[in-house]
N, C-alpha and C. Protein backbone atom coordinates (compact mmCIF):
# COMPACT_ATOMS: atom_id res chain seq x y z
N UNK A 1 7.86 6.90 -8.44
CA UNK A 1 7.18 7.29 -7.24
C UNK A 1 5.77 7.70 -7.61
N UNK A 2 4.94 7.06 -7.07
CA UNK A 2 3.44 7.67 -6.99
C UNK A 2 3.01 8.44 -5.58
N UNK A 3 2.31 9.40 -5.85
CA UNK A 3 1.70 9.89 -4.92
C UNK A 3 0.40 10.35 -5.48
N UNK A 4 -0.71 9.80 -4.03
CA UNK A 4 -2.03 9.69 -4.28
C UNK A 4 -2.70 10.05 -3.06
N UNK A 5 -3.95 9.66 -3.04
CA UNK A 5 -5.09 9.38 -2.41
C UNK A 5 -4.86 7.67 -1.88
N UNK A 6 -4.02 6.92 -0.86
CA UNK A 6 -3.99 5.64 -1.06
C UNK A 6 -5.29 5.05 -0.57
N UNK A 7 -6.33 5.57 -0.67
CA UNK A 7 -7.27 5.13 -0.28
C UNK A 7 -7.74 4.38 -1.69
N UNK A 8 -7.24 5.09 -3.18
CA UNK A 8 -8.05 4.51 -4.31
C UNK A 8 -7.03 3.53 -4.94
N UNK A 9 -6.00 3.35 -4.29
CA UNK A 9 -4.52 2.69 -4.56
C UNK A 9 -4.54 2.81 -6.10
N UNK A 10 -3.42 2.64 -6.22
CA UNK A 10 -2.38 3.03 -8.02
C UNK A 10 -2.22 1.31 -8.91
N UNK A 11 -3.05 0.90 -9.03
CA UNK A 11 -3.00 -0.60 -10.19
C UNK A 11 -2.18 -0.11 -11.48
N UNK A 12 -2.06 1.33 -11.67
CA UNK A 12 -2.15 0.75 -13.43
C UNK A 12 -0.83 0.92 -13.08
N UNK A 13 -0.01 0.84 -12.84
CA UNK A 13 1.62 0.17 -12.95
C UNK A 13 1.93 -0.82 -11.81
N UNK A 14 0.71 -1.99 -11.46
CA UNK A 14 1.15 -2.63 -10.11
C UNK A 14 1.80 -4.02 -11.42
N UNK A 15 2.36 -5.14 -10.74
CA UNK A 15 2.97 -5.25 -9.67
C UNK A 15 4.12 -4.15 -9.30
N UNK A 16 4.66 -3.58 -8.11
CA UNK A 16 5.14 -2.79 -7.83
C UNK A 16 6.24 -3.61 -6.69
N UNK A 17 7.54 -3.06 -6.70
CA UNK A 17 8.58 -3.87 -5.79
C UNK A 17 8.57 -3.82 -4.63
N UNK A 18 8.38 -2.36 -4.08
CA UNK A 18 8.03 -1.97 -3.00
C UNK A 18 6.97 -0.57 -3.21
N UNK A 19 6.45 -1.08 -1.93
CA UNK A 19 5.19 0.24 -1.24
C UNK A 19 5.24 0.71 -0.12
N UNK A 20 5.50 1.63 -0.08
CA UNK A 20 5.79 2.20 1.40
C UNK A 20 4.69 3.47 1.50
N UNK A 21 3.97 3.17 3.08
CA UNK A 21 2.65 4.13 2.99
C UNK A 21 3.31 4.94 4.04
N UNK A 22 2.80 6.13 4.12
CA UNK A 22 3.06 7.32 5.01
C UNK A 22 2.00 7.36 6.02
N UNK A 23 0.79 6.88 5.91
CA UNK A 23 -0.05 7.12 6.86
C UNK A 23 -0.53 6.21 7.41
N UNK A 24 -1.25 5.94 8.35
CA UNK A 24 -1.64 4.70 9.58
C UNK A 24 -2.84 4.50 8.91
N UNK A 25 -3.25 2.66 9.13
CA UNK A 25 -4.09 2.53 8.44
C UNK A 25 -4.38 1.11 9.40
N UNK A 26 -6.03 1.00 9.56
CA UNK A 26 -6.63 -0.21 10.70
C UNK A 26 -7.06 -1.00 9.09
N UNK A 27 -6.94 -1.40 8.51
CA UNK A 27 -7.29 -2.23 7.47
C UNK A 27 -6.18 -2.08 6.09
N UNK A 28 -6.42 -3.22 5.29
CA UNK A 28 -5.80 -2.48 3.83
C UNK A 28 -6.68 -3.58 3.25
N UNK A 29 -6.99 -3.24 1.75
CA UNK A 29 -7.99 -3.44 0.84
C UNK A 29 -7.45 -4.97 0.47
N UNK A 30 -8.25 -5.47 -0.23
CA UNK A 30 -7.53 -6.61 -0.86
C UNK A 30 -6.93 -6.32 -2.65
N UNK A 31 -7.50 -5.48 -2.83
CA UNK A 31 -6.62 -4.48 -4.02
C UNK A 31 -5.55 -4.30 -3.22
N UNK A 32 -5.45 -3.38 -2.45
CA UNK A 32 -3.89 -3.08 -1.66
C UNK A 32 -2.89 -4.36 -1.64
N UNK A 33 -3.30 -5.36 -1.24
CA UNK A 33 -2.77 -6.64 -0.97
C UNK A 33 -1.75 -7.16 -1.75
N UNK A 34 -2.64 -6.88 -3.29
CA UNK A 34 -2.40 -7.43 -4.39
C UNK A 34 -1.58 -6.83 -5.41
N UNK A 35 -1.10 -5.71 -4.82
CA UNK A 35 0.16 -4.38 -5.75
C UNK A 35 1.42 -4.61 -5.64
N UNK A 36 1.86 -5.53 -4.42
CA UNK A 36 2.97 -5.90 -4.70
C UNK A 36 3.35 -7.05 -5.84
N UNK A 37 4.49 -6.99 -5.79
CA UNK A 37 4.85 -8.16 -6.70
C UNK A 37 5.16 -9.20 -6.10
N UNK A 38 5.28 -10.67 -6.39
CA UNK A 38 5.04 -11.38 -5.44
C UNK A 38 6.67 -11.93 -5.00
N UNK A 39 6.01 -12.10 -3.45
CA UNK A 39 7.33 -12.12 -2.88
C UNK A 39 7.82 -10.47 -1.90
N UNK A 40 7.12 -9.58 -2.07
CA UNK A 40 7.65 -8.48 -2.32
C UNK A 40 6.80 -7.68 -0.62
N UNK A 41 7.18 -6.51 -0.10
CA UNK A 41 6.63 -6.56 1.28
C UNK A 41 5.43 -5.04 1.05
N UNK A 42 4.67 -4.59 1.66
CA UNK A 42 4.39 -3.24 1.82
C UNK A 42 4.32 -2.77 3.45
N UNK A 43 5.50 -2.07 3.36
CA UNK A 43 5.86 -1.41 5.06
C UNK A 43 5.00 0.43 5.24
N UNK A 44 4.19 -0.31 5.99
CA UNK A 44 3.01 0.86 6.63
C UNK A 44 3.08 1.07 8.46
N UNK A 45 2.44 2.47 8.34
CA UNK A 45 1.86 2.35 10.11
C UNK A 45 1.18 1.43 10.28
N UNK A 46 0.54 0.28 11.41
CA UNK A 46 -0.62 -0.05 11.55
C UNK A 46 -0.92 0.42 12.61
N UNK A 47 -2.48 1.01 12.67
CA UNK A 47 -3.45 0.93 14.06
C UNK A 47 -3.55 2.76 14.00
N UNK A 48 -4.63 3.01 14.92
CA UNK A 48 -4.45 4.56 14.95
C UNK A 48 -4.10 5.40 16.10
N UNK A 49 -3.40 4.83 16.95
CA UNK A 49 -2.51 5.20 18.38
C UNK A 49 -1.59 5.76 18.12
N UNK A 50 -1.38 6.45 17.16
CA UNK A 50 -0.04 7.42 17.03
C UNK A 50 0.47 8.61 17.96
């Protein structure tokens, strides 16, 4: 388990199986994109209408 800032996302142990974000987010990085492993999902809020 990492916990961060996911704004600077966690590479140095990516690929990663799953990512699951806690907070709502109108974009994700193309670093973000790229942390899963492939094949693999990252389940987030989207949008900021919470």
């Amino acid at each position: 388990m990492v916990t961060s800032d996911g704004t600077a996302r966690h590479p140095g142990n990516a690929p990663y199986n799953r990512m699951i974000v806690t907070a709502s987010a109108r974009d994700i990085s193309s670093a973000g994109v790229a942390q899963p492993a492939l094949g693999r999902r990252i389940v987030m809020p989207w949008g900021t209408d919470l």
